[in-house]
Protein backbone atom coordinates (compact mmCIF):
# COMPACT_ATOMS: atom_id res chain seq x y z
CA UNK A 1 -183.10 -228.85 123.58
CA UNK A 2 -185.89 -226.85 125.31
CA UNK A 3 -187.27 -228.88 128.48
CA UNK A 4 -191.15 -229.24 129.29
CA UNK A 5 -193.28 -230.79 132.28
CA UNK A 6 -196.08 -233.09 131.15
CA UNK A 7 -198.85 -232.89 134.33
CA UNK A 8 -200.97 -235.51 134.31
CA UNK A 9 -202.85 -238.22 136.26
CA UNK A 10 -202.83 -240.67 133.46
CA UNK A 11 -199.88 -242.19 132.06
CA UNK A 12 -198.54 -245.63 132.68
CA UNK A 13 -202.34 -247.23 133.01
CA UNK A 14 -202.32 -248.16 129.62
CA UNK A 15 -206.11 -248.88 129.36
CA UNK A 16 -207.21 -244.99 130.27
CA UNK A 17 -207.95 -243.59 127.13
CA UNK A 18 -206.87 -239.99 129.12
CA UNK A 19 -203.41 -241.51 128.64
CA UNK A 20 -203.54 -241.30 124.90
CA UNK A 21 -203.06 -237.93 124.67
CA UNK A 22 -199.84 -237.31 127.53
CA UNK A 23 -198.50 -240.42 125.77
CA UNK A 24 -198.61 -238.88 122.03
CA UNK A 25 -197.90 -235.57 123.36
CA UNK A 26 -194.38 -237.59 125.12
CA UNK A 27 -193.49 -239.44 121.93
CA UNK A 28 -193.52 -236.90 119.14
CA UNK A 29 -192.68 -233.47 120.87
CA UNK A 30 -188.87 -234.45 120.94
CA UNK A 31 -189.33 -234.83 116.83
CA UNK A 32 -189.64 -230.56 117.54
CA UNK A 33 -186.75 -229.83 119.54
CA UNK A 34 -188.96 -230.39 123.26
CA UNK A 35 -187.52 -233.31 125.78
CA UNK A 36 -190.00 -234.51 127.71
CA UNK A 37 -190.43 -235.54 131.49
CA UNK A 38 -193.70 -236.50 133.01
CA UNK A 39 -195.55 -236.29 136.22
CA UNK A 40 -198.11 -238.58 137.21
CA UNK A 41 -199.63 -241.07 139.65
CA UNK A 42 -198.31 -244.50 140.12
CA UNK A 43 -199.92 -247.17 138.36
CA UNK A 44 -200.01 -250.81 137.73
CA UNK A 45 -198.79 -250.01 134.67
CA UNK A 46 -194.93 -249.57 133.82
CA UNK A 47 -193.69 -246.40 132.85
CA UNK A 48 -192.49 -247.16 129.27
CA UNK A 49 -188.22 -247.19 129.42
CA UNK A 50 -188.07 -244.23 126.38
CA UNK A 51 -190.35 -242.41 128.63
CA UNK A 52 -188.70 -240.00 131.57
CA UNK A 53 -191.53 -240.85 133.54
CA UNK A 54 -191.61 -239.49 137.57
CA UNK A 55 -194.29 -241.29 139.63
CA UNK A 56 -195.68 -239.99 142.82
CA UNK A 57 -197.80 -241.32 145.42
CA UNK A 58 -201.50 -241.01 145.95
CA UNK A 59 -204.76 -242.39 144.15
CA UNK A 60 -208.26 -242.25 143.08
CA UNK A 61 -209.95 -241.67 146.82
CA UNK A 62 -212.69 -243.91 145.26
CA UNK A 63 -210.44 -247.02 144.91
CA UNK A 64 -209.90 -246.13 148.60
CA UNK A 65 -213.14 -246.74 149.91
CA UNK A 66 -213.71 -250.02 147.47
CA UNK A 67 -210.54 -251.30 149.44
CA UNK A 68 -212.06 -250.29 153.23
CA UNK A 69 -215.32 -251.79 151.93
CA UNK A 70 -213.37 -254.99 150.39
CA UNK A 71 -214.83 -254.80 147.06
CA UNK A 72 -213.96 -255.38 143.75
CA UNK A 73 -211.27 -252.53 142.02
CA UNK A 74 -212.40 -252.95 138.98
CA UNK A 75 -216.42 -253.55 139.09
CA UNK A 76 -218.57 -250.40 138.85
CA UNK A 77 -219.81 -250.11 142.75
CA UNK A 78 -224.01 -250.35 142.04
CA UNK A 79 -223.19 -253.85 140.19
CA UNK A 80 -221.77 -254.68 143.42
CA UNK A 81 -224.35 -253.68 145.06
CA UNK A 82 -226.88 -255.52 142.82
CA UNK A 83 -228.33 -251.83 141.33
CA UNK A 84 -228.66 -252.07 138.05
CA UNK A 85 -228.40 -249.40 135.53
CA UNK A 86 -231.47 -246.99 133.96
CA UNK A 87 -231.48 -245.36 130.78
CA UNK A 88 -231.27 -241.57 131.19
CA UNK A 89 -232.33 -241.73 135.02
CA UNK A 90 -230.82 -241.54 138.16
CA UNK A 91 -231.80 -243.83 140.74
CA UNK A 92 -231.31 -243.42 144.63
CA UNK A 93 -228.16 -245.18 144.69
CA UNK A 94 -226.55 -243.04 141.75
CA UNK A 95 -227.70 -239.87 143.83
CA UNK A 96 -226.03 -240.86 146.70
CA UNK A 97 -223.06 -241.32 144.65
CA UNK A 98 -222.91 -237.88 143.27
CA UNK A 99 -223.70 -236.47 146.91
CA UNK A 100 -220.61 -238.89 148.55
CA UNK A 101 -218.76 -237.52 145.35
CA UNK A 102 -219.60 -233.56 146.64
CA UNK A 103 -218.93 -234.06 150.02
CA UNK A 104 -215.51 -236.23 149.64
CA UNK A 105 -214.22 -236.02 146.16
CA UNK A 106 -214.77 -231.94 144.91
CA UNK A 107 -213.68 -231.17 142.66
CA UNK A 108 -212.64 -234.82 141.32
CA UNK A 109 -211.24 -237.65 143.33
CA UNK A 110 -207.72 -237.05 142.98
CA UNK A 111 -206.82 -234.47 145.59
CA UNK A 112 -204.54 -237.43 147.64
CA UNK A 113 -202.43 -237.33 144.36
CA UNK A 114 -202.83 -233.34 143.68
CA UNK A 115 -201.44 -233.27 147.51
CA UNK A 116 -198.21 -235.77 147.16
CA UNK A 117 -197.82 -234.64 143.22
CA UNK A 118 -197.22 -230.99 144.64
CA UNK A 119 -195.24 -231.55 147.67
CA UNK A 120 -192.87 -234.17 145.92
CA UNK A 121 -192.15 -232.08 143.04
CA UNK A 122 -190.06 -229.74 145.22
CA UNK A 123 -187.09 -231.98 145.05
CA UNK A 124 -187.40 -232.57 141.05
CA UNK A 125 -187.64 -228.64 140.82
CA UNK A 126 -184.80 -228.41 143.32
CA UNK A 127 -182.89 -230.50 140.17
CA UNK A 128 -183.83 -229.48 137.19
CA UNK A 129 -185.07 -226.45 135.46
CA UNK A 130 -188.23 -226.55 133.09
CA UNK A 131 -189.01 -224.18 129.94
CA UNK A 132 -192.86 -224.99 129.84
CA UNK A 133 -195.48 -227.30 131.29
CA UNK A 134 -198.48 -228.65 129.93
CA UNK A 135 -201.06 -230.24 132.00
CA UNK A 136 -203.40 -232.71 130.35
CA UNK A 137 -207.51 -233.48 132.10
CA UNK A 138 -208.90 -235.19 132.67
CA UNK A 139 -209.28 -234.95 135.57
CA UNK A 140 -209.14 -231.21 136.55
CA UNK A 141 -206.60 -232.21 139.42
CA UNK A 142 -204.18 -232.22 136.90
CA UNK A 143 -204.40 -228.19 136.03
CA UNK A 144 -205.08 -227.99 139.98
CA UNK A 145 -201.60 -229.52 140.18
CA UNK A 146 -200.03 -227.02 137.26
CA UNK A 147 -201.81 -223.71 138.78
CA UNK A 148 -199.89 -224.48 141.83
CA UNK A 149 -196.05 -225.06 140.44
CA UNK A 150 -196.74 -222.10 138.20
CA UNK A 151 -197.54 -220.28 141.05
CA UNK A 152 -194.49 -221.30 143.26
CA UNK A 153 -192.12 -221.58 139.98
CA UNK A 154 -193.24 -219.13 137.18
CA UNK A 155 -193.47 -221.67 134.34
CA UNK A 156 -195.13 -220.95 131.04
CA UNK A 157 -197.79 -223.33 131.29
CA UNK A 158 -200.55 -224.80 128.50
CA UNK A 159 -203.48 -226.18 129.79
CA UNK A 160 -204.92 -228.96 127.96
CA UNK A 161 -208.22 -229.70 128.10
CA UNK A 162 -209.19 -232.63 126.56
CA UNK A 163 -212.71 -232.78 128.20
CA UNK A 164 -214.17 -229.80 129.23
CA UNK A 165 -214.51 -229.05 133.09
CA UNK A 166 -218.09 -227.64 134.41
CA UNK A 167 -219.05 -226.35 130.75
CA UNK A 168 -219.08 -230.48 129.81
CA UNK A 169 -222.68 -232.18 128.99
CA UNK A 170 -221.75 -234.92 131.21
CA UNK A 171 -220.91 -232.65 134.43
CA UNK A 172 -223.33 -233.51 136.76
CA UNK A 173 -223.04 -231.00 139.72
CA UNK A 174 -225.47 -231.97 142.55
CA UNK A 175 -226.82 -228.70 143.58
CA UNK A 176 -227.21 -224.99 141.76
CA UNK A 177 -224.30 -224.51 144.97
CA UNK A 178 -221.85 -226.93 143.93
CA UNK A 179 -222.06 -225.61 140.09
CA UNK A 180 -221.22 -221.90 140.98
CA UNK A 181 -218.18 -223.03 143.33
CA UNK A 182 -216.78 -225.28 140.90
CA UNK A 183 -216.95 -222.53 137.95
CA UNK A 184 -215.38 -220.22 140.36
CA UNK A 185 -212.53 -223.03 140.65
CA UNK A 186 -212.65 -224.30 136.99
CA UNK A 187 -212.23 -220.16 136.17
CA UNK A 188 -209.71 -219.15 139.03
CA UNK A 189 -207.03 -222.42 137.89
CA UNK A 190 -206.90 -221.77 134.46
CA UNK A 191 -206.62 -217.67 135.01
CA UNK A 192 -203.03 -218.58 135.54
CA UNK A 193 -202.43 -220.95 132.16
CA UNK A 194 -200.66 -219.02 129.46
CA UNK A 195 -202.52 -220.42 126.64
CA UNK A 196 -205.80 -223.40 127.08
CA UNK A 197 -205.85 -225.80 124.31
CA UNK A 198 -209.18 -228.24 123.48
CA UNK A 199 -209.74 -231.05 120.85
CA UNK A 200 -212.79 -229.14 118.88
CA UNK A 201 -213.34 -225.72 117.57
CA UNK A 202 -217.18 -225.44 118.82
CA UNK A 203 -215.11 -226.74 122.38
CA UNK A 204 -212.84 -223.58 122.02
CA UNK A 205 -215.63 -221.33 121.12
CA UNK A 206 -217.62 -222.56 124.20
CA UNK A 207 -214.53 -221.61 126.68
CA UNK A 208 -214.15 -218.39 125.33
CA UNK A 209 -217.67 -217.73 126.82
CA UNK A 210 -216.23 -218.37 130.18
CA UNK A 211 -212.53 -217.54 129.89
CA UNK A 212 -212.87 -214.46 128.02
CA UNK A 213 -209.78 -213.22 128.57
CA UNK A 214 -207.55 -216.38 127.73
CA UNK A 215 -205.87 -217.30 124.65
CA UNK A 216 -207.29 -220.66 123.53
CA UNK A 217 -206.77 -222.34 120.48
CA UNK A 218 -207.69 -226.04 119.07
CA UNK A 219 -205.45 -229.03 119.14
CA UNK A 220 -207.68 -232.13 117.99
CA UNK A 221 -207.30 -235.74 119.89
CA UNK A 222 -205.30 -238.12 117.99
CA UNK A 223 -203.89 -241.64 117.29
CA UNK A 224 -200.43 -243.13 117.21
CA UNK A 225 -199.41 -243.34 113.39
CA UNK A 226 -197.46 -246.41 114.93
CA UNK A 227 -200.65 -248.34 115.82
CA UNK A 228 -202.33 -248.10 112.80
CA UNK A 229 -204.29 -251.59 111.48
CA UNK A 230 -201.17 -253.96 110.14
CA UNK A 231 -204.27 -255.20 108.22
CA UNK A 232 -205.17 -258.03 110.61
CA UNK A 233 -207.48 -261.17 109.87
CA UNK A 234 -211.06 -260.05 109.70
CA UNK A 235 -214.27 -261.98 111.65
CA UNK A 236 -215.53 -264.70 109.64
CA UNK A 237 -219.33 -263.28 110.53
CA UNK A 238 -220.43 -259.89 109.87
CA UNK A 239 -219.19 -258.41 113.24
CA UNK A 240 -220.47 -255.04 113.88
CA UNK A 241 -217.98 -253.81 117.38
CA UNK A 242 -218.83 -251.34 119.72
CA UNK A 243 -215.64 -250.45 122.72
CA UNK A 244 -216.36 -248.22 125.47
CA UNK A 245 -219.02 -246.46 127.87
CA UNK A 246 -222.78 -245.70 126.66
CA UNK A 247 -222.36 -243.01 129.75
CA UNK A 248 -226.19 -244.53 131.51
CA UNK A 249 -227.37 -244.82 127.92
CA UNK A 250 -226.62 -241.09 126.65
CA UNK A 251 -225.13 -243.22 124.08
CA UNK A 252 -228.08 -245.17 122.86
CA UNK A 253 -228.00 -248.11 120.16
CA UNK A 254 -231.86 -248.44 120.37
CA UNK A 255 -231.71 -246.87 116.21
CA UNK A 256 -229.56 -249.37 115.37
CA UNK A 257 -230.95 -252.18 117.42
CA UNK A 258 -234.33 -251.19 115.54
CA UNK A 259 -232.54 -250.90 112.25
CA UNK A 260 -231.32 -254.36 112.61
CA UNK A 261 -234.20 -255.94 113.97
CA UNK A 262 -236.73 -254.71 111.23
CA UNK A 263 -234.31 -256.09 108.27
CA UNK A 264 -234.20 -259.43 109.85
CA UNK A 265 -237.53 -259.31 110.19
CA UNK A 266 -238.32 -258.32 106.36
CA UNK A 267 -235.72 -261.32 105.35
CA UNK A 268 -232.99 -258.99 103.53
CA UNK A 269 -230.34 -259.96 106.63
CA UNK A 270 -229.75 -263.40 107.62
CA UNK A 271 -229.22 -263.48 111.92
CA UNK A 272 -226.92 -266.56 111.96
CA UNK A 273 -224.49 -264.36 110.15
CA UNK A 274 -224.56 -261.24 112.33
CA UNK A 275 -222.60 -260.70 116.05
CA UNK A 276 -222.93 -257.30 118.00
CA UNK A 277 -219.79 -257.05 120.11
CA UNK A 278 -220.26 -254.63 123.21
CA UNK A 279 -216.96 -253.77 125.09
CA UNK A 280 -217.09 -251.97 128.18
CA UNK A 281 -219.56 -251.63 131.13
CA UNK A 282 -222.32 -254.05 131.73
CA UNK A 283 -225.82 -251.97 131.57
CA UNK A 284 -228.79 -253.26 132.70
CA UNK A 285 -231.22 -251.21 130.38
CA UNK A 286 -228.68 -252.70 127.33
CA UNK A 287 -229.69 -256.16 128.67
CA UNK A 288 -233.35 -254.92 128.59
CA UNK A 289 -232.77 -253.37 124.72
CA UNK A 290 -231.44 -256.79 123.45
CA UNK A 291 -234.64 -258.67 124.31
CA UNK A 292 -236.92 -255.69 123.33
CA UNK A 293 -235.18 -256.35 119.53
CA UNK A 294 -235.09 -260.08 120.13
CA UNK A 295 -231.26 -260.09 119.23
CA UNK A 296 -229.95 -262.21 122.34
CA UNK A 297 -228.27 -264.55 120.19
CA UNK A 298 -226.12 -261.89 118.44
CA UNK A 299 -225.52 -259.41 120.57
CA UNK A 300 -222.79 -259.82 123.03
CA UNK A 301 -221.85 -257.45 126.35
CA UNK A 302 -218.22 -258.68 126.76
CA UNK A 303 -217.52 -256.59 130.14
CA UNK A 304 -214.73 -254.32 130.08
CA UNK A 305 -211.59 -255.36 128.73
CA UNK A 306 -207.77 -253.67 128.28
CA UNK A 307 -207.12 -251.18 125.93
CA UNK A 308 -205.10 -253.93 124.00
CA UNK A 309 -207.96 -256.20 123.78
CA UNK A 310 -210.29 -253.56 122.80
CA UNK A 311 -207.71 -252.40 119.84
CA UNK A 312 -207.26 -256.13 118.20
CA UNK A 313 -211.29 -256.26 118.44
CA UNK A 314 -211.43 -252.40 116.44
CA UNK A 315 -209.30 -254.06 113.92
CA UNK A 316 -210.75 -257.62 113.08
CA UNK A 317 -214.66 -256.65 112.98
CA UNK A 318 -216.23 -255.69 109.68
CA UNK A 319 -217.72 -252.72 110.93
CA UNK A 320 -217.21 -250.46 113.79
CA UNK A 321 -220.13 -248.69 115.55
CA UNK A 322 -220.16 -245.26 117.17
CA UNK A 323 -222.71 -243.46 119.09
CA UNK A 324 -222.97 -240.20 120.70
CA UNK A 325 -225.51 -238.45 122.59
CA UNK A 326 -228.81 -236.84 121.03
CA UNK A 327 -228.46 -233.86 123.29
CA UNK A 328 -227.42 -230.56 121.24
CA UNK A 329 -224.36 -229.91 123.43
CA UNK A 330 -222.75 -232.67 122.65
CA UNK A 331 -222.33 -232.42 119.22
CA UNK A 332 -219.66 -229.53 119.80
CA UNK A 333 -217.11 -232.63 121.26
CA UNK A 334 -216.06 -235.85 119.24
CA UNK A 335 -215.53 -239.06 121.24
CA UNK A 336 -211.81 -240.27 121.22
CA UNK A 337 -212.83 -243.65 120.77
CA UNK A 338 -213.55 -241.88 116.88
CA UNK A 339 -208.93 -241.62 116.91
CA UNK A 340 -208.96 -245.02 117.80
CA UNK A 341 -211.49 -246.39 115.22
CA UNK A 342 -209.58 -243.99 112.44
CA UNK A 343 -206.50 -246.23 113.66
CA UNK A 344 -208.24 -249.17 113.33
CA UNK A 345 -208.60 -248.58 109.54
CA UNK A 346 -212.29 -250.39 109.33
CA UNK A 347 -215.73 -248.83 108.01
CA UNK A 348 -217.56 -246.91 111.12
CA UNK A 349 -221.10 -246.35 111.48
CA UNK A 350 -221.44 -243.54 113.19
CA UNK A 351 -225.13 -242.50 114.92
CA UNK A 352 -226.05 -239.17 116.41
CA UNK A 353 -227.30 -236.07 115.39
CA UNK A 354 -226.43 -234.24 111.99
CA UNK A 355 -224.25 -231.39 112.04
CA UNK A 356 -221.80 -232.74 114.68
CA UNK A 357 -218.34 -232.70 114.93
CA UNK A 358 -217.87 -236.16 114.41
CA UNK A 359 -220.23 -235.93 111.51
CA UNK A 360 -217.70 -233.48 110.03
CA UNK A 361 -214.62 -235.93 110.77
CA UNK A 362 -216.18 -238.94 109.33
CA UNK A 363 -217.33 -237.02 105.61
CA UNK A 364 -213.89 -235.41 105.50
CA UNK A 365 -211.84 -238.75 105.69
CA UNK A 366 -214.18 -240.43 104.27
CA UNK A 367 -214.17 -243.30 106.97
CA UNK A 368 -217.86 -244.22 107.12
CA UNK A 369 -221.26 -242.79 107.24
CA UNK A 370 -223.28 -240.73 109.93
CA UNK A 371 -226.62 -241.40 109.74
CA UNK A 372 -229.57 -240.18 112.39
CA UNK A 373 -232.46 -241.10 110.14
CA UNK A 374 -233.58 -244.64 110.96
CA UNK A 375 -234.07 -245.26 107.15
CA UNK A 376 -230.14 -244.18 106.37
CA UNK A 377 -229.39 -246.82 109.31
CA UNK A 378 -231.13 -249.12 107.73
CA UNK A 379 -229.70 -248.25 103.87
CA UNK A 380 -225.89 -248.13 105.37
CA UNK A 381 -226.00 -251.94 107.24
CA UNK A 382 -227.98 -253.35 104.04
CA UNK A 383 -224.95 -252.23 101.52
CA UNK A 384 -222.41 -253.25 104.17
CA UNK A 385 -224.02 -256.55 104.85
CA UNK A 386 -224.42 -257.36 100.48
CA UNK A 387 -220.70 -256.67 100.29
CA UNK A 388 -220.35 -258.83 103.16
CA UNK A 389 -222.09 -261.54 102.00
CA UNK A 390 -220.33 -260.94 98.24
CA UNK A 391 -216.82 -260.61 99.34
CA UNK A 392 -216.72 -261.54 102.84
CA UNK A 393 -215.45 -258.27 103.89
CA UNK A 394 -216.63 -254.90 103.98
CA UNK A 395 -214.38 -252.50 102.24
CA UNK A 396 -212.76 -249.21 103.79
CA UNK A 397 -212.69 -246.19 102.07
CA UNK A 398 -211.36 -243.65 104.20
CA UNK A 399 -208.69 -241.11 102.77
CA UNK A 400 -205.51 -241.44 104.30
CA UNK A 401 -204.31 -237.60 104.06
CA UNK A 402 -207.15 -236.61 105.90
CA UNK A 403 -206.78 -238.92 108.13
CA UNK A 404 -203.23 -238.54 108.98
CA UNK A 405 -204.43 -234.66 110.08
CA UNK A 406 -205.19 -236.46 113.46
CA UNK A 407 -201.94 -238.61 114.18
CA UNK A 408 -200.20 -237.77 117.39
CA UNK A 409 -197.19 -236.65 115.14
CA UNK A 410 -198.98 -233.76 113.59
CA UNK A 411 -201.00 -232.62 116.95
CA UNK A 412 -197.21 -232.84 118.69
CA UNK A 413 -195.79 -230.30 115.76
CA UNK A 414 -198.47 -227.95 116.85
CA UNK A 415 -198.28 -228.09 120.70
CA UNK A 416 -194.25 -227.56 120.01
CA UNK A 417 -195.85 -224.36 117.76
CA UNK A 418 -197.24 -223.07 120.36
CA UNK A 419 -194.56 -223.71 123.24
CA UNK A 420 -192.42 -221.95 121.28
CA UNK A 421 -194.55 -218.70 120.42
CA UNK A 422 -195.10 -218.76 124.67
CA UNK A 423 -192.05 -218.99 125.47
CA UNK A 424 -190.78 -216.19 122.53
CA UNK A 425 -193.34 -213.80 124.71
CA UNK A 426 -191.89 -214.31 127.60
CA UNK A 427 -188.64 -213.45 126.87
């Protein structure tokens, strides 16, 4: 059996949704003749037992300076700080952030694992003999990491980029400066990667602009075919479930807030039966949304919670809710919080603009509706609600085959594809 090197930051923390991808990638390329070991940072997770799983020191630099301040690991610093949050601006505090971020933690703030990840590999490599790595981001550290044992060992190497690097609609670079020396390093790393993988074809398109010369094809985020709904108990009320970041409100619910709001208000929804479930990041603008709609009593901002907790609430609410950003370059990517809610196996409505990639997704399997319009909002949580109210549970519809095109089974079989035409190049 052929041998590859999984390089990646995320792993054992089982509430990163970056570890979704090493994890599927570590299960189901064995099914196509590839064993799999895996290099990462330690965690407070365990490395699962049917994993070959090889730990190495260092950490986020930011958890660092939340321990020399004494504050809490987990808390987003400006809460701590009492700063709250603004819709689509930046405020002093988040500017200082970005600068501390330039000056300390460039390109990301893993280079105290890139450092020990590098050195400590010498004595695996001393050991054992790889036939390919692939190297999953985010962050970038972990292609950082793969550039550099490809350099010193001449291993076919895949770079997987989940998110894109400075070409991404959230990349915030500080300065015109810091942009053109992090494309030079985004475009310098992956020079070396034998083929660059991404979840969406508008995503491989947009690195072709960049990487002209590489070969980059599309292998789409997935979901564990394991962890699909056991069809658990569903919310006695008409729960509508959100999990994850809004990203400073890039990811807005005001539509559906205001498509909520008015059918209350015209009498065809009743509020005692409706709950909002938020799960993720406190906002302060969110806070400020829910009393502009008057919907305190049934919307509810949970916090963050684990990636288990976040699953069982995907599965018991009636409907799931996804939003992306209105901006026009972010309808080339597709949240993976979509994989998860196609695992969940529950009706999504999905907000953003038409045309998207997860517009595409969610007509092809059939596992909701997209809307933009404010009307079609309003249309899609009237039927849901009726055939809440009729059957006490709103029905799912979406079609399995196409929805089995994402499970981390299928995305393995092409990875192990394309391993093997590498490797059949080189000899």
């Amino acid at each position: 059996m052929k041998s590859v090197l999984i390089v990646t930051y995320h792993f054992t923390d089982n509430e990163a949704i970056a570890a979704v991808r090493p994890q599927g990638l570590a299960k189901f390329l064995p099914e196509f003749g590839w064993r799999v070991v895996v290099l990462t940072a330690k965690s407070k997770g365990k490395p699962n037992a049917k994993f070959n799983v090889i730990e190495t020191s260092g950490e986020d630099i930011s958890v660092k300076w939340k321990r020399r301040f004494n504050l809490n690991l987990k808390e987003p610093v400006k809460n701590q700080f009492g700063f709250r949050t603004l819709k689509n601006r930046k405020t002093v505090f988040d500017r200082l952030v970005i600068l501390w971020g330039v000056i300390f933690a460039s390109p990301d703030r893993y280079k105290d694992w890139r450092k020990h990840a590098i050195k400590e590999t010498q004595d695996i490599f001393s050991k054992e003999r790889f036939d390919a790595m692939i190297s999953v981001s985010s962050p970038a550290s972990s292609h950082l990491v793969a550039k550099r044992l490809k350099e010193r060992y001449e291993i076919p190497w895949i770079a997987d980029m989940v998110d894109l690097w400075t070409q991404s609609p959230y990349y915030n670079p500080y300065t015109p400066i810091i942009k053109i020396m992090d494309r030079w390093t985004e475009t310098n790393t992956l020079a070396s990667a034998d083929a660059i993988t991404t979840v969406t074809q508008p995503f491989v398109e947009k690195l072709k602009e960049l990487h002209v010369e590489q070969n980059i094809h599309c292998a789409p985020f997935g979901f564990d075919p394991d962890q699909m709904n056991p069809d658990m108990t569903l919310s006695e009320k008409f729960t509508v479930a959100h999990t994850g970041n809004l990203y400073d409100g890039k990811r807005d619910p005001d539509r559906f807030f205001r498509a909520l709001s008015e059918l209350i208000r015209e009498g065809k929804i009743d509020s005692r039966d409706i709950q909002i479930e938020f799960y993720g990041n406190k906002e302060g603008w969110l806070e400020d949304e829910i009393k502009e709609y008057a919907l305190q009593g049934m919307v509810k901002m949970n916090g963050p919670v684990s990636r288990e907790e976040s699953i069982k609430a995907q599965r018991t609410a009636q409907m799931l809710l996804l939003l992306t950003w209105d901006d026009p370059r972010d309808s080339m990517g597709c949240p993976a919080k979509l994989y998860d809610y196609l695992a969940a196996g529950r009706p999504i409505i999905s907000i953003g603009r038409p045309g998207s990639v997860v517009a595409e997704i969610i007509n092809k399997t059939q596992a909701g509706v997209h809307a933009f319009d404010l009307n079609e909002i309003k249309m899609e949580i009237e039927r849901a609600y009726a055939e809440f109210k009729s059957t006490y549970r709103v029905s799912y519809r979406g079609i399995t085959s196409e929805i089995e095109r994402f499970n981390h089974r299928e995305v393995a079989r092409e990875f192990a594809e394309l391993l093997d035409s590498i490797l059949a190049r080189h000899g």
